[in-house]
C-alpha atoms as a PDB file:
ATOM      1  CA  UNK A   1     -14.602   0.419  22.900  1.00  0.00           C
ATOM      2  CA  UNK A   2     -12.315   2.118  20.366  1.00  0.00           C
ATOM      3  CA  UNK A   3      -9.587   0.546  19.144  1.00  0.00           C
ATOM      4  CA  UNK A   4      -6.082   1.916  20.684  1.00  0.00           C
ATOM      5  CA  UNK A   5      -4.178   3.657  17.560  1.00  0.00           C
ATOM      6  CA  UNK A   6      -1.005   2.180  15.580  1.00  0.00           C
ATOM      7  CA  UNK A   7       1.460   5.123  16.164  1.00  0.00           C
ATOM      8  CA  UNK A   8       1.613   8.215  13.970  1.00  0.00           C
ATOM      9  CA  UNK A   9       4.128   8.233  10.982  1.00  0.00           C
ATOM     10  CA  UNK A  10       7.688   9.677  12.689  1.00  0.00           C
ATOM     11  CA  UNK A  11      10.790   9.691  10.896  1.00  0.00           C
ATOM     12  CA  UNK A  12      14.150   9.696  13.439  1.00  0.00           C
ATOM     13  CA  UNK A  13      17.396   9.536  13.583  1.00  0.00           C
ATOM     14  CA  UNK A  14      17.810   5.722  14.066  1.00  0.00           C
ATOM     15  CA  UNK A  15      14.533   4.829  11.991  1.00  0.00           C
ATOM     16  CA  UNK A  16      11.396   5.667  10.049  1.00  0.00           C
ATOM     17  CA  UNK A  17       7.988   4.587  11.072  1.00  0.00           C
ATOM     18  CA  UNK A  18       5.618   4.317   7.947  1.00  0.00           C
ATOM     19  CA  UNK A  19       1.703   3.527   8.172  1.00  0.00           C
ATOM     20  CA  UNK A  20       0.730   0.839   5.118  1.00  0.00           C
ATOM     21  CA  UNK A  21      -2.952   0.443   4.136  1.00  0.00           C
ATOM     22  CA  UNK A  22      -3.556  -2.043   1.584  1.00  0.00           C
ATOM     23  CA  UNK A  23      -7.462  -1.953   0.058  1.00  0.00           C
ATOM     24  CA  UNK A  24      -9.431  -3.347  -2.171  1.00  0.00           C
ATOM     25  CA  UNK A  25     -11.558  -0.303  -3.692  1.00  0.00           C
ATOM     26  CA  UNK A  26     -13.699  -2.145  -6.381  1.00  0.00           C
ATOM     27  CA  UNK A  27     -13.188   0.441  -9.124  1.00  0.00           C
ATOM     28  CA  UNK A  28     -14.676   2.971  -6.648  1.00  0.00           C
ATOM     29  CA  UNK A  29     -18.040   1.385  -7.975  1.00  0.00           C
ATOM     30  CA  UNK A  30     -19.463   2.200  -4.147  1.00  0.00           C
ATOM     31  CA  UNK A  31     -19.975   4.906  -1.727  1.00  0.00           C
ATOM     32  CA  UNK A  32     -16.935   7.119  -2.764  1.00  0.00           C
ATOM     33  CA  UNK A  33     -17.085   9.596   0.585  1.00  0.00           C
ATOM     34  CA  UNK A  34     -17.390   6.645   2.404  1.00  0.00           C
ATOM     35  CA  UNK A  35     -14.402   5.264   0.994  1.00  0.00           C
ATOM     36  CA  UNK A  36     -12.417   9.060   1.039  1.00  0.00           C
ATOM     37  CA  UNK A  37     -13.373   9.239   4.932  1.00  0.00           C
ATOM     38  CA  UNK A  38     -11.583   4.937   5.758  1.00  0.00           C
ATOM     39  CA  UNK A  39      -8.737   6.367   3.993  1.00  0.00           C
ATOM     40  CA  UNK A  40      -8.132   9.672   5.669  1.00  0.00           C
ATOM     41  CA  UNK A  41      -9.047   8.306   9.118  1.00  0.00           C
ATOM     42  CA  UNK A  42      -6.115   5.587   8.537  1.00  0.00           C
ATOM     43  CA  UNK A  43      -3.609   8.211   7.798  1.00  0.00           C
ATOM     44  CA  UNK A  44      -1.238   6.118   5.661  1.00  0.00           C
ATOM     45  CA  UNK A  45       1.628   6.848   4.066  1.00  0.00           C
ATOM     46  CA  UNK A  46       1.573   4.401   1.492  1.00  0.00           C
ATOM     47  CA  UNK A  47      -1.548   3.256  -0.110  1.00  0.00           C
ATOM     48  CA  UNK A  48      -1.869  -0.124  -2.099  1.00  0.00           C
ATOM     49  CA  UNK A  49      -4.784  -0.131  -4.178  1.00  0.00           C
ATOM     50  CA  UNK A  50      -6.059  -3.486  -5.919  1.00  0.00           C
ATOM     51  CA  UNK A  51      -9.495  -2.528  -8.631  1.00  0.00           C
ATOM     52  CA  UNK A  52      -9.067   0.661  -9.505  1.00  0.00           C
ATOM     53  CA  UNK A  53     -10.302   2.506 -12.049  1.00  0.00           C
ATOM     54  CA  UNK A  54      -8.992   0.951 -15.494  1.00  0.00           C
ATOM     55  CA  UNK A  55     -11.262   2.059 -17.823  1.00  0.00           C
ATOM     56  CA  UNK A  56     -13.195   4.877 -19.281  1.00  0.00           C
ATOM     57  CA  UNK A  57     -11.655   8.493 -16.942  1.00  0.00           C
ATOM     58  CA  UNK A  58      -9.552   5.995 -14.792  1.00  0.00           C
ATOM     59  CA  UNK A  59      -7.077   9.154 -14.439  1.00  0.00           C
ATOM     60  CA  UNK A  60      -9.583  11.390 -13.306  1.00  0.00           C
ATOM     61  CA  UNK A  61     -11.233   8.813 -10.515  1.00  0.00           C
ATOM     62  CA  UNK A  62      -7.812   8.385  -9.528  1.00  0.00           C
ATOM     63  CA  UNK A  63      -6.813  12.193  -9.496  1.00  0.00           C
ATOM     64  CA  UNK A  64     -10.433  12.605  -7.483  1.00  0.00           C
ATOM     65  CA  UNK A  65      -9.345   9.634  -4.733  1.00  0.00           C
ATOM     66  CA  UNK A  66      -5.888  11.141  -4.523  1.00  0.00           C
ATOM     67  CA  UNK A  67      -7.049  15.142  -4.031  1.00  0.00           C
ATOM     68  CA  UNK A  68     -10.013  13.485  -1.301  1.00  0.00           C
ATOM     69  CA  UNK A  69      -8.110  11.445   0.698  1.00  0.00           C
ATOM     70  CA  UNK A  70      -4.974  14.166   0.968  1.00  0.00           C
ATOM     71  CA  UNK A  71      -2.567  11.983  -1.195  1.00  0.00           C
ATOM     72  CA  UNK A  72      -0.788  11.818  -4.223  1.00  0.00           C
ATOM     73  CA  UNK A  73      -1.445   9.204  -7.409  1.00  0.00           C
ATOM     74  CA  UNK A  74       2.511   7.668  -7.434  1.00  0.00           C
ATOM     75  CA  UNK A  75       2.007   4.466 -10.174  1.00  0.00           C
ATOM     76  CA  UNK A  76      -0.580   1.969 -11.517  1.00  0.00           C
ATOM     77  CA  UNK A  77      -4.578   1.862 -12.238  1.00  0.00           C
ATOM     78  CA  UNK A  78      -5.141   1.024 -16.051  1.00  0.00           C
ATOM     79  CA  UNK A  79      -1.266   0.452 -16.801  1.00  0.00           C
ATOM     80  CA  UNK A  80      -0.808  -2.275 -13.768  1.00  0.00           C
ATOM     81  CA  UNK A  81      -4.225  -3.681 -14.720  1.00  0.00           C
ATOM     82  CA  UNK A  82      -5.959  -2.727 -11.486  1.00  0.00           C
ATOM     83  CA  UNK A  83      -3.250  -2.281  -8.546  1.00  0.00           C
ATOM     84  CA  UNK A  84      -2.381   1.177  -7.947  1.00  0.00           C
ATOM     85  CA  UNK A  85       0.191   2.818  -5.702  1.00  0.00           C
ATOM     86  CA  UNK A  86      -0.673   6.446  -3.812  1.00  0.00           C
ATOM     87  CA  UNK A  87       1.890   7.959  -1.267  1.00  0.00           C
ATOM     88  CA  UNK A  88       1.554  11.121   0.768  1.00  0.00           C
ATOM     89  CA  UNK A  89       3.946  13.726   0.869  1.00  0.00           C
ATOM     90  CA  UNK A  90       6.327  12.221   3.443  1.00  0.00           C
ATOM     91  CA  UNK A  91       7.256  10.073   0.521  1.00  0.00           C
ATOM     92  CA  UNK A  92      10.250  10.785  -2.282  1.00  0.00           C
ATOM     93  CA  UNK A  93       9.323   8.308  -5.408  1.00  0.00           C
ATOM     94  CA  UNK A  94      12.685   7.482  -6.832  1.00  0.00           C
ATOM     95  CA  UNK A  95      11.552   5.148  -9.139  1.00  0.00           C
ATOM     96  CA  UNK A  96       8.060   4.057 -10.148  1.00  0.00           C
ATOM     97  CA  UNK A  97       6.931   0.887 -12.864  1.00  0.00           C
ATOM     98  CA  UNK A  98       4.328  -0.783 -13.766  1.00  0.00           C
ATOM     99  CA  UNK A  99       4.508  -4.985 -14.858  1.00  0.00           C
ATOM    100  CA  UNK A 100       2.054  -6.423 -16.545  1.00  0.00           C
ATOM    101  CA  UNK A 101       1.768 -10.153 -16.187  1.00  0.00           C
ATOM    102  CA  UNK A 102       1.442 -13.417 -18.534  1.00  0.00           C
ATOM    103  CA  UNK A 103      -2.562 -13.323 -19.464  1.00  0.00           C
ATOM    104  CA  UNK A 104      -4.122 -16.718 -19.414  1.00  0.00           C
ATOM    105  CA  UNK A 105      -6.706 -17.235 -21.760  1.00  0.00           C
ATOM    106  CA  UNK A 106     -10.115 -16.878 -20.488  1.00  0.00           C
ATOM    107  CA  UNK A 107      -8.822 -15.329 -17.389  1.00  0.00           C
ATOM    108  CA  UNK A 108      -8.384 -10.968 -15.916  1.00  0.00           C
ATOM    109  CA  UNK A 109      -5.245  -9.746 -16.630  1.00  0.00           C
ATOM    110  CA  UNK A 110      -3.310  -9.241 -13.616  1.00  0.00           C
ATOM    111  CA  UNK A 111      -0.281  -6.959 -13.343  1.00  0.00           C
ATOM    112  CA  UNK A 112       1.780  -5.197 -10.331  1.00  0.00           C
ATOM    113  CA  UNK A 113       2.264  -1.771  -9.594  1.00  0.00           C
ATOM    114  CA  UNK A 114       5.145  -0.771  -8.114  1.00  0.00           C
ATOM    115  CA  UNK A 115       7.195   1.823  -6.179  1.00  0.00           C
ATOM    116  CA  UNK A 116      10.717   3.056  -4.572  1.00  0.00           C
ATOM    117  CA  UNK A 117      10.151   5.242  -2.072  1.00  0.00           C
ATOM    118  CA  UNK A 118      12.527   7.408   0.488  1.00  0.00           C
ATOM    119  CA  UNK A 119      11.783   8.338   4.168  1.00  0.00           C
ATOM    120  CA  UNK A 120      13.742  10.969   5.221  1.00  0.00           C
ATOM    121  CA  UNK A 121      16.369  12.678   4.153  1.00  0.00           C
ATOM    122  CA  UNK A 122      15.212  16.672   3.931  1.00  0.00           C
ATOM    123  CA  UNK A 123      12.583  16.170   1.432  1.00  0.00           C
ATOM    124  CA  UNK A 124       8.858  16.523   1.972  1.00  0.00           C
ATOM    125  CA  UNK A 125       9.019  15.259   5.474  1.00  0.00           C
ATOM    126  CA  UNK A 126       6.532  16.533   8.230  1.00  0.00           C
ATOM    127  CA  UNK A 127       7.675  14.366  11.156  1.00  0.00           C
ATOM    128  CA  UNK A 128       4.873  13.331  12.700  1.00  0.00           C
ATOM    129  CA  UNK A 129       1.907  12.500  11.178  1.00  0.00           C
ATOM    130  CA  UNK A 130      -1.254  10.459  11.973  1.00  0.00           C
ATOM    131  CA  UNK A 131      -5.058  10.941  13.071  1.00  0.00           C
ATOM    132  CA  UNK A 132      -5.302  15.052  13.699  1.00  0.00           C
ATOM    133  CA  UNK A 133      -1.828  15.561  12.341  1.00  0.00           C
ATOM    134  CA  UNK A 134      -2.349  15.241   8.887  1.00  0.00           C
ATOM    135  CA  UNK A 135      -0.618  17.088   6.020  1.00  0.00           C
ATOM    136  CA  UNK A 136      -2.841  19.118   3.861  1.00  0.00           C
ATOM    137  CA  UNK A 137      -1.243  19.342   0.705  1.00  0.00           C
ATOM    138  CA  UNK A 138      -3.265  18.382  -1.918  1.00  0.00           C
ATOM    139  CA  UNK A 139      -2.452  16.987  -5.327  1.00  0.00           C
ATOM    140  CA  UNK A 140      -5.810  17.878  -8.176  1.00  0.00           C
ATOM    141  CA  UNK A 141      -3.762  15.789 -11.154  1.00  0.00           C
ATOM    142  CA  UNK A 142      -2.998  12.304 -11.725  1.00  0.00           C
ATOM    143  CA  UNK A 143       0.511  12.866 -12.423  1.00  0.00           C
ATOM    144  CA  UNK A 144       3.435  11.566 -10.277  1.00  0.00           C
ATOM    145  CA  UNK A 145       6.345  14.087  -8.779  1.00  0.00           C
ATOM    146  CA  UNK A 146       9.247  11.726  -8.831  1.00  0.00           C
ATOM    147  CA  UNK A 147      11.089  15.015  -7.566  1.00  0.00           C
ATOM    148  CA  UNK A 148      14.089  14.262  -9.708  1.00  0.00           C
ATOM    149  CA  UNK A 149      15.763  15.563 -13.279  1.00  0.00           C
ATOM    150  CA  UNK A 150      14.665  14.051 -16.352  1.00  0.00           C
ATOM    151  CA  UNK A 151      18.564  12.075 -15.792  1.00  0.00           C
ATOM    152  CA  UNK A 152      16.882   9.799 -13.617  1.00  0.00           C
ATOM    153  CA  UNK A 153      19.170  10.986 -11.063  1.00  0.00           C
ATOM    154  CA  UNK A 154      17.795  11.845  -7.533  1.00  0.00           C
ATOM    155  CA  UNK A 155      17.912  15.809  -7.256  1.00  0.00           C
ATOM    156  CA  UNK A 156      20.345  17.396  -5.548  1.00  0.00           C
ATOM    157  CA  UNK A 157      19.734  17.737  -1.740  1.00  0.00           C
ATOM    158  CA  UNK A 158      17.832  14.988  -1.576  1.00  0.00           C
ATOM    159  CA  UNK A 159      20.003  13.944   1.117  1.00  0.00           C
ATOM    160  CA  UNK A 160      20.194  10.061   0.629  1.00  0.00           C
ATOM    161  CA  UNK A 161      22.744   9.053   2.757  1.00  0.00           C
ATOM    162  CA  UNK A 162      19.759  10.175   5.415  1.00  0.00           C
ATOM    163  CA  UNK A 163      17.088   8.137   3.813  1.00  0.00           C
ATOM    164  CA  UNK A 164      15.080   4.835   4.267  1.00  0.00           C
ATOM    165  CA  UNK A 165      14.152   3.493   1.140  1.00  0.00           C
ATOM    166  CA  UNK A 166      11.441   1.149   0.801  1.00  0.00           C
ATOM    167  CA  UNK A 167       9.953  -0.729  -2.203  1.00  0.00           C
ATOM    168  CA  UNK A 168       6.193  -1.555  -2.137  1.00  0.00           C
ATOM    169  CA  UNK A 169       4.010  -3.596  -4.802  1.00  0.00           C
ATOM    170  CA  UNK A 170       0.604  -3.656  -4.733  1.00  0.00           C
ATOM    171  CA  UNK A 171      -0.584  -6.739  -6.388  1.00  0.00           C
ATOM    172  CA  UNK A 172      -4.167  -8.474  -6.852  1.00  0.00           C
ATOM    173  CA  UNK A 173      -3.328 -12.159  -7.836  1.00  0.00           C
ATOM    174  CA  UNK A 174      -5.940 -14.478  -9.894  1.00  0.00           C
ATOM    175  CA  UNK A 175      -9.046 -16.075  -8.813  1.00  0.00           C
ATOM    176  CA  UNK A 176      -7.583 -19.260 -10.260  1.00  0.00           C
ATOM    177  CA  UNK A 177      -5.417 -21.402  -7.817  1.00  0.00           C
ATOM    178  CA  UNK A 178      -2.716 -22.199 -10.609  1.00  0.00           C
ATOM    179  CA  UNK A 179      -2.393 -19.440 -11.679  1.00  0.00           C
ATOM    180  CA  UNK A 180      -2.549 -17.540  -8.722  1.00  0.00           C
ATOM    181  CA  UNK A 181       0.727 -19.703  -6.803  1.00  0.00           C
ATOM    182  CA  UNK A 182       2.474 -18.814 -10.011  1.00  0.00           C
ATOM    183  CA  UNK A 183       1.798 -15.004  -9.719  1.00  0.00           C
ATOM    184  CA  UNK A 184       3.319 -15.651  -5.578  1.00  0.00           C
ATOM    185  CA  UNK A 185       6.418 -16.664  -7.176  1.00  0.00           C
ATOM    186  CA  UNK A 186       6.472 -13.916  -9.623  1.00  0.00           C
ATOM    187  CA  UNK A 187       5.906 -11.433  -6.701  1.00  0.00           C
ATOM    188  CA  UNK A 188       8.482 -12.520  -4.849  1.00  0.00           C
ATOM    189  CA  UNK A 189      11.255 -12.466  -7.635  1.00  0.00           C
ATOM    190  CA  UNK A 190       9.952  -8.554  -8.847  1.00  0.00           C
ATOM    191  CA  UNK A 191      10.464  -7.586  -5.414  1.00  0.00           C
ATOM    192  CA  UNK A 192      14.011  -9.265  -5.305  1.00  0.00           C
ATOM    193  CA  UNK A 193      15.004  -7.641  -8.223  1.00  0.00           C
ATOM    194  CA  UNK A 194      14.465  -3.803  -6.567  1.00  0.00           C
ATOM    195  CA  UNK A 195      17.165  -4.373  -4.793  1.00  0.00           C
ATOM    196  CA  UNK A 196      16.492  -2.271  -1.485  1.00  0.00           C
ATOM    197  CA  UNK A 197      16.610  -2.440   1.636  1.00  0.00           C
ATOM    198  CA  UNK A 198      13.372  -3.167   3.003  1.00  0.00           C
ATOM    199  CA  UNK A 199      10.650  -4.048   0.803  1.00  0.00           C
ATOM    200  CA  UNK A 200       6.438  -4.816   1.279  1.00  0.00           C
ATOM    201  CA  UNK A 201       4.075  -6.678  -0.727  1.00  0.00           C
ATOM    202  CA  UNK A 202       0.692  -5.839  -0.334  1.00  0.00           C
ATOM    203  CA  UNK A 203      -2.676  -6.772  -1.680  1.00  0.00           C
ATOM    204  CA  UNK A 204      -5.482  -8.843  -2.579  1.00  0.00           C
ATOM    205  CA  UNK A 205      -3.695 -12.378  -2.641  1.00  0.00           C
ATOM    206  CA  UNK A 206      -7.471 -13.906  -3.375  1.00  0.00           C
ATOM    207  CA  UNK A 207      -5.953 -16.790  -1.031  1.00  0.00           C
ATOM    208  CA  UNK A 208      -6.501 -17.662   2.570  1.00  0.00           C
ATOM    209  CA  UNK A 209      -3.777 -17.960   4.898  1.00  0.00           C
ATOM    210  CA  UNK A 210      -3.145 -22.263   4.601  1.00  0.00           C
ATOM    211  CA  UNK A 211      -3.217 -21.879   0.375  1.00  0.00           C
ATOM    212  CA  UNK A 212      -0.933 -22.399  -1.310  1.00  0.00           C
ATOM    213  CA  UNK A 213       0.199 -18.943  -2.636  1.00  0.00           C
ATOM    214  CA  UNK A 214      -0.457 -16.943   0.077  1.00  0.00           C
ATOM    215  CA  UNK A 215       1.951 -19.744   2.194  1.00  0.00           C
ATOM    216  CA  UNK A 216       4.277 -19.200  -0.731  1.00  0.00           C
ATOM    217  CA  UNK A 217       4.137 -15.642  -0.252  1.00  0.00           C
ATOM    218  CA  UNK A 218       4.391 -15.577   3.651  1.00  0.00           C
ATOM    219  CA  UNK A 219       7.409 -18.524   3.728  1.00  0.00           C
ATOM    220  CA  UNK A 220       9.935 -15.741   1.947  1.00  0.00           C
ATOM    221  CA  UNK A 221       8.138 -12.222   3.787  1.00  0.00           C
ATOM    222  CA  UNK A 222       6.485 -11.952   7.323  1.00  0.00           C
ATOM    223  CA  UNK A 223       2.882 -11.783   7.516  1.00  0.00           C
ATOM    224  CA  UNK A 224       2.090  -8.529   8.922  1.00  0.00           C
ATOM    225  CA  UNK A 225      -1.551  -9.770  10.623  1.00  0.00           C
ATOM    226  CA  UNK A 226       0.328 -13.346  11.716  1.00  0.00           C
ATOM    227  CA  UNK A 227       3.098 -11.569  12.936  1.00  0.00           C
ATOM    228  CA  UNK A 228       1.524  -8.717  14.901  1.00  0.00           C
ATOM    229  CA  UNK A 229      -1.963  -8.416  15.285  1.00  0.00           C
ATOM    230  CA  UNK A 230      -4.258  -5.823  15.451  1.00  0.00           C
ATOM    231  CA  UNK A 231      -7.255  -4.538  15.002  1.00  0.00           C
ATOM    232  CA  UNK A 232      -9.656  -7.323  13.381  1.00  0.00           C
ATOM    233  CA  UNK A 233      -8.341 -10.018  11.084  1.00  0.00           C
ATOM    234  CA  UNK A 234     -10.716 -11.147   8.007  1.00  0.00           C
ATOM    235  CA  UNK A 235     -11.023  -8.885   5.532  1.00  0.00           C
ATOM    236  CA  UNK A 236     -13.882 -10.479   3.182  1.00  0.00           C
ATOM    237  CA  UNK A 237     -16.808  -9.324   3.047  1.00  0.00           C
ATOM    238  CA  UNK A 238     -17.192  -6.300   5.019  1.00  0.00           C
ATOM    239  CA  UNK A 239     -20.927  -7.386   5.734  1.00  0.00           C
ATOM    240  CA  UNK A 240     -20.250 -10.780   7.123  1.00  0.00           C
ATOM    241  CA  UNK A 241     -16.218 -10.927   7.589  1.00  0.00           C
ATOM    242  CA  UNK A 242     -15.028 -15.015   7.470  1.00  0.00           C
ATOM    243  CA  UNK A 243     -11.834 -14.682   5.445  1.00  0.00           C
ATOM    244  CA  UNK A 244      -8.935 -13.044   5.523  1.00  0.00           C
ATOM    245  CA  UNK A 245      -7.428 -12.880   1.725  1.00  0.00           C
ATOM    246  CA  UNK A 246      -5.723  -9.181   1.808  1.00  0.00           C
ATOM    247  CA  UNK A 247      -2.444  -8.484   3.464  1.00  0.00           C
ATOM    248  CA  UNK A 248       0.841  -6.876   3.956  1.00  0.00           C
ATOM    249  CA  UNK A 249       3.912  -8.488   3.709  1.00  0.00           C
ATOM    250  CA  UNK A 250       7.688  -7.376   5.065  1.00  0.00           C
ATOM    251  CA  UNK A 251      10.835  -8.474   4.340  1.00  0.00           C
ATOM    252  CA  UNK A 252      13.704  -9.420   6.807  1.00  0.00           C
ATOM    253  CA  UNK A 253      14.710  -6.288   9.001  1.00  0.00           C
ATOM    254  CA  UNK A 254      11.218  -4.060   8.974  1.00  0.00           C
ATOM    255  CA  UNK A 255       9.607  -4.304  12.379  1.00  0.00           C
ATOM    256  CA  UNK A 256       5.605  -4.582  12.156  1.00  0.00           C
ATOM    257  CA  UNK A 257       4.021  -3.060  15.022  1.00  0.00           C
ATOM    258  CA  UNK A 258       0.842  -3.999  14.489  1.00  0.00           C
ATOM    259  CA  UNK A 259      -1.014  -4.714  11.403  1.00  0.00           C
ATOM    260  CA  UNK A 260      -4.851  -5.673  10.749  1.00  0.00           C
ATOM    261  CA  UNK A 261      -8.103  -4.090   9.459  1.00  0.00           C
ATOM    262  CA  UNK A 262      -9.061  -0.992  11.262  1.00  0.00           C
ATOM    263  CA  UNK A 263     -12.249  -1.730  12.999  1.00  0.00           C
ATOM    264  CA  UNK A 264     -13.131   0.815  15.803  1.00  0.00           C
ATOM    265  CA  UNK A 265     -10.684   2.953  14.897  1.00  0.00           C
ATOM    266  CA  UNK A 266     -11.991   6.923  15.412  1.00  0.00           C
ATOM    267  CA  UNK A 267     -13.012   8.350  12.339  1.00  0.00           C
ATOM    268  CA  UNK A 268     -13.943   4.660  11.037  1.00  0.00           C
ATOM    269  CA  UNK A 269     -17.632   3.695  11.303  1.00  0.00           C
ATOM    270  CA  UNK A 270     -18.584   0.347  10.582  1.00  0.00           C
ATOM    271  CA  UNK A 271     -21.491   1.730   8.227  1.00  0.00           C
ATOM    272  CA  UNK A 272     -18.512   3.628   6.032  1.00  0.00           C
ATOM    273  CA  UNK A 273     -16.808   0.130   6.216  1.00  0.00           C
ATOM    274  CA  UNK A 274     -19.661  -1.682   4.738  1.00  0.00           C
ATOM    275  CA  UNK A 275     -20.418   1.276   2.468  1.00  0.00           C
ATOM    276  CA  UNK A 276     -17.075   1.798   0.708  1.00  0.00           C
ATOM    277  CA  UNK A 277     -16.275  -1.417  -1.038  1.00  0.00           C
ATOM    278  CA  UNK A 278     -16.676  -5.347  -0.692  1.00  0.00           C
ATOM    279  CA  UNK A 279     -12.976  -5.811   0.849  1.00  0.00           C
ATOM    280  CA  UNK A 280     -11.984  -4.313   4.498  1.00  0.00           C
ATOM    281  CA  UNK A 281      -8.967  -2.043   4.549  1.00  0.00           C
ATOM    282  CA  UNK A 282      -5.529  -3.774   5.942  1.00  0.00           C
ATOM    283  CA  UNK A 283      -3.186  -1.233   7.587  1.00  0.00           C
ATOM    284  CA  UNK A 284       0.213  -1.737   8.945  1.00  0.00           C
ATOM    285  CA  UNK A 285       2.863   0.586  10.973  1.00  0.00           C
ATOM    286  CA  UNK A 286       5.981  -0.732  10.216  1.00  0.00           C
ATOM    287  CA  UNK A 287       9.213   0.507  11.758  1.00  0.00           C
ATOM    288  CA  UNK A 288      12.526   1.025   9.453  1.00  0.00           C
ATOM    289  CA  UNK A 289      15.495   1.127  11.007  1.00  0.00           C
ATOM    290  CA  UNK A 290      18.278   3.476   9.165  1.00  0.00           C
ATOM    291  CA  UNK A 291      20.563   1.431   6.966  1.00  0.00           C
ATOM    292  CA  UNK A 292      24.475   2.826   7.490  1.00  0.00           C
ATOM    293  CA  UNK A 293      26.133   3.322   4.555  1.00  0.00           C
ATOM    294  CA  UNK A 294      28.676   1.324   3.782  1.00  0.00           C
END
């Protein structure tokens, strides 16, 4: 039986309601329509990629995932290291970065990719959006619109007062349990340091649920999947799913509505899940309540 849908991306004027999908895409080393047809059948807003392209045309595989799936490349790839951030047009990117981290010797190094984005506010936003109401705008570069003036300013209009603004990371922590609880705590104090609103984490924590960095993660942010469940919960591998080391993560304030890997959803066949990469997708709808302004 089909899964019942999350609810379509709406923005309002007491909140915002934005669809996360964090995935693991393995360089896009698999079936790359497969992959193009999980994302577009998710509808997200907000993308978190962990292995993307990093080497040799990494801006061209990411331009090619961005134009397929409807999106827009925001931050990350080869600069974070592997995470990557891509956003749909709903989405003004005030600010974008991308942090590498300490490299151990012997070890991948790890880095985070990172975003500010607005919701709202009379720029770029459809209303509602979801399965069948997607935009159609298409992006064929790998170069971010921040839609502001080389000041760093946000453009006039942009109505902010109006806005929800949200920062996301997309992180892939180690394989190594050291330094992986290490990289927790470093994920928590980058995402302190936006200083928004409402923030996510998002990613490949490479931990289960009772380790040690993915409890260090979910004692400061809510566990999306532990919080709200839907859809199916582990998330490795997609032939034989026992573990569940991807997530989202939401600070205080951000309602989850349901978060989990897709399974059943329309448009999702369990052959393009197996097919697409060694990871199953994670997707959230998360509700945003308007800030007043002080």
């Amino acid at each position: 039986m089909p899964l019942v849908d999350l609810p379509g991306s709406t923005t309002g004027p007491d909140a915002a309601v934005v669809r996360v999908l964090s995935y693991n895409i393995r360089s896009m080393r698999d079936d790359r329509a497969a992959l193009a047809r999980v994302i577009r059948a998710c509808a997200p807003d907000v993308v978190c990629v962990q292995e993307a392209p990093r080497f040799f045309r990494w801006r061209k595989a990411a331009a090619w995932l961005a134009r397929e799936t409807g999106l827009v490349y925001t931050t990350g790839g080869a600069p974070a290291a592997g995470p990557m951030i891509l956003t749909s047009l709903r989405a003004h990117v005030e600010h974008a970065e991308d942090t590498l981290l300490p490299r151990v010797p012997g070890l991948h190094r790890r880095g985070f990719a990172t975003a500010v984005l607005r919701f709202g506010g009379g720029h770029r936003d459809t209303g509602l959006r979801g399965p069948g109401l997607r935009d159609t705008g298409l992006r064929d570069t790998g170069l971010r619109d921040t839609g502001r003036p080389a000041s760093g300013r946000p453009a006039s209009g942009d109505g902010d007062g109006n806005a929800v603004r949200l920062g996301v990371v997309s992180c892939h922590l180690s394989l190594a349990e050291a330094e992986r609880y290490e990289q927790a705590g470093m994920l928590l104090d980058h995402l302190t340091a936006l200083d928004v609103p409402y923030a996510i984490a998002a990613g490949d924590i490479n931990d289960r649920p009772d380790g040690r960095a993915f409890r260090r993660i979910a004692g400061k942010l809510r566990d999306g999947w532990a919080t709200e469940p839907w859809g199916s919960e582990a998330t490795f591998s997609p032939k034989d799913p026992r573990r569940r080391i991807d997530g989202v993560f939401a600070s205080e304030g951000i309602e989850i509505i349901g978060c989990g890997v897709p399974a059943g959803l329309p448009g999702v066949t369990d052959a393009d899940l197996r097919a697409a990469t060694d990871h199953l997708p994670v997707l959230a709808a998360l509700r945003l309540p308007r800030v007043s302004p002080v």
